[in-house]
Protein backbone atom coordinates (compact mmCIF):
# COMPACT_ATOMS: atom_id res chain seq x y z
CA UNK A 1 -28.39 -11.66 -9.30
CA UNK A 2 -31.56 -11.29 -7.45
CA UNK A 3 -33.14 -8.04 -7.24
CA UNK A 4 -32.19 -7.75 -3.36
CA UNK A 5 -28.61 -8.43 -4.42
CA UNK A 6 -29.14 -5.97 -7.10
CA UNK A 7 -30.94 -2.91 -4.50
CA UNK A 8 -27.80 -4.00 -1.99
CA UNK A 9 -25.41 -3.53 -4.85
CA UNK A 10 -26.25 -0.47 -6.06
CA UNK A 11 -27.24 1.20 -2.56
CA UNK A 12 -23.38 0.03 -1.67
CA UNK A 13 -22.20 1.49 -5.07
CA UNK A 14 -24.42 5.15 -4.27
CA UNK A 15 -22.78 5.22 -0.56
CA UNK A 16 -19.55 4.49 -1.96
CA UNK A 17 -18.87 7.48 -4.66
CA UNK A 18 -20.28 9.84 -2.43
CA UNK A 19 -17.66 8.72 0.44
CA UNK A 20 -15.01 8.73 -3.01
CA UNK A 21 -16.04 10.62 -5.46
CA UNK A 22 -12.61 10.46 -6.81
CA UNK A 23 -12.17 6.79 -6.64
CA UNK A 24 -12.07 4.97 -10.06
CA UNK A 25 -14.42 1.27 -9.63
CA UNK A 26 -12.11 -0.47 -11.36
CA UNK A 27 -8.80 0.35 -9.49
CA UNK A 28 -10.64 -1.46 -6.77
CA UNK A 29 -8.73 -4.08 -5.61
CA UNK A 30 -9.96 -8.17 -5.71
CA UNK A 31 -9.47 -8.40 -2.06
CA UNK A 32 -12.15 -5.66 -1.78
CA UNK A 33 -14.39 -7.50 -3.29
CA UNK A 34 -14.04 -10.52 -2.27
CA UNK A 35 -14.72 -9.09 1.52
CA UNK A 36 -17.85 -7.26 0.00
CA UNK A 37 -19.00 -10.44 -1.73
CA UNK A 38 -18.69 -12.11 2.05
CA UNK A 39 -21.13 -9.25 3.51
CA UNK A 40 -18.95 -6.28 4.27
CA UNK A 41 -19.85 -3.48 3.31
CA UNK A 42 -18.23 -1.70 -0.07
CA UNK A 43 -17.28 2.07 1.12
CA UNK A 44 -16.06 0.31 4.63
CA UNK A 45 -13.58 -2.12 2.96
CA UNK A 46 -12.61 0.46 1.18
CA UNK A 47 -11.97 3.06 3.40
CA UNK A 48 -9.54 0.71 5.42
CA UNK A 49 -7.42 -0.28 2.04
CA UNK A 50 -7.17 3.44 1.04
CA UNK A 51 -6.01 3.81 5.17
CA UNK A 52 -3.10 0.95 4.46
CA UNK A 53 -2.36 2.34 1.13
CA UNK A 54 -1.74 5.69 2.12
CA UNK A 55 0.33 4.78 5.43
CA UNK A 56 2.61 2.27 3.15
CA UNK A 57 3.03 5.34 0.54
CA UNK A 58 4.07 7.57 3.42
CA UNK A 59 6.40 5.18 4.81
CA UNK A 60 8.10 5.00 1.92
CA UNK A 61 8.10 8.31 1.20
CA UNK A 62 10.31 9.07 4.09
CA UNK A 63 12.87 6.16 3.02
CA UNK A 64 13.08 8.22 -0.29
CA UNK A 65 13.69 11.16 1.51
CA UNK A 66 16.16 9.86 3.76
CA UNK A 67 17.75 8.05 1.06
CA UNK A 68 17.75 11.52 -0.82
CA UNK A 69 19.12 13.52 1.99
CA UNK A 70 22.28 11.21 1.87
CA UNK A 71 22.47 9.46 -1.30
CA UNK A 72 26.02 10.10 -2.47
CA UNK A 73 24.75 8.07 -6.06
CA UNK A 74 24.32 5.06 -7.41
CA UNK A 75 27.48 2.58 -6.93
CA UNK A 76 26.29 0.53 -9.93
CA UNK A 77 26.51 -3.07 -8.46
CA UNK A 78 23.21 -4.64 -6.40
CA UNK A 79 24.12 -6.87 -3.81
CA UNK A 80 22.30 -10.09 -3.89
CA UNK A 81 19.58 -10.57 -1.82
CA UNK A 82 17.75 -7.75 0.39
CA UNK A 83 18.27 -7.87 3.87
CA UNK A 84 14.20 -6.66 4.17
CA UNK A 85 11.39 -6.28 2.00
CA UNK A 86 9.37 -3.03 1.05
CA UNK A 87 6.54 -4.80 2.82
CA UNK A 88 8.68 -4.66 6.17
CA UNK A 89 10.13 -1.42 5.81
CA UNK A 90 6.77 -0.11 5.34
CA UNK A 91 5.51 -1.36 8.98
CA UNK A 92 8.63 -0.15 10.75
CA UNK A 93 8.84 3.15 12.58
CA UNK A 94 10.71 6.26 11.94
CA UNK A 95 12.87 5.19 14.92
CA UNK A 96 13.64 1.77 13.11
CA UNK A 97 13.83 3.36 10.01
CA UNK A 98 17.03 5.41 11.11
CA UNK A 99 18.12 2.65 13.16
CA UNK A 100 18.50 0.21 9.97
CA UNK A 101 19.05 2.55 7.27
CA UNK A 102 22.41 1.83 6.24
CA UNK A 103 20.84 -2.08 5.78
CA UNK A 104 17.68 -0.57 3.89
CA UNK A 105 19.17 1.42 1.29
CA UNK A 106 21.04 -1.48 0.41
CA UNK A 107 17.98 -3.95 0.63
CA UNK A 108 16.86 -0.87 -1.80
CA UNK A 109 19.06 -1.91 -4.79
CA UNK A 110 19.20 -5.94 -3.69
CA UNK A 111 16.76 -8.43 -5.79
CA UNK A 112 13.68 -9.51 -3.81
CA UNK A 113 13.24 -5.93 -2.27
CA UNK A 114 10.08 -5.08 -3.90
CA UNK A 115 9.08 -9.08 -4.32
């Protein structure tokens, strides 16, 4: 590493844990990286995972609590193949959500739902 590479990396690294302190360097994930190896700037990349992240956490945090509000238990058998993914569930509205939920509780307990 050159020592331009090196004042870059740690000027990136200084900007970054004051933007998240409470970020852990390691949890970082490779396609971070690999964006700030191509130029982009650490704190930057990051800020727009930790964006996604959160949105896909609070998407399916209101599938749990739908699920919760009328779960009447487990039934015991999984059907076999999920009608969607977590992944598309995640990018759907709350409008869809309701729409479909009937099909995503049971793509909940189907094989290939969290794939």
């Amino acid at each position: 590493m050159s020592e331009t590479e090196k004042t870059r990396f740690d000027l990136e690294i200084e900007e970054f844990t004051e933007r998240f302190p409470d970020a852990d360097l390691d949890g970082i994930p490779e396609h971070v990286w690999r964006k700030v190896k191509d130029g982009e700037k650490l704190a930057d990349v990051y800020a727009v995972y930790a964006g996604e992240k959160q949105k896909a956490e609070e998407q399916a945090k209101l599938v749990n609590e739908l699920n919760a509000c009328s779960s009447s238990g487990g039934i015991g058998t999984r059907p076999a193949k999920a009608v969607y993914t977590a992944k598309e569930v995640a990018s759907m509205s709350a409008g869809a959500i309701r729409e479909n939920y009937d099909d995503i509780i049971e793509s909940m307990k189907a094989k290939g739902f969290y794939a």
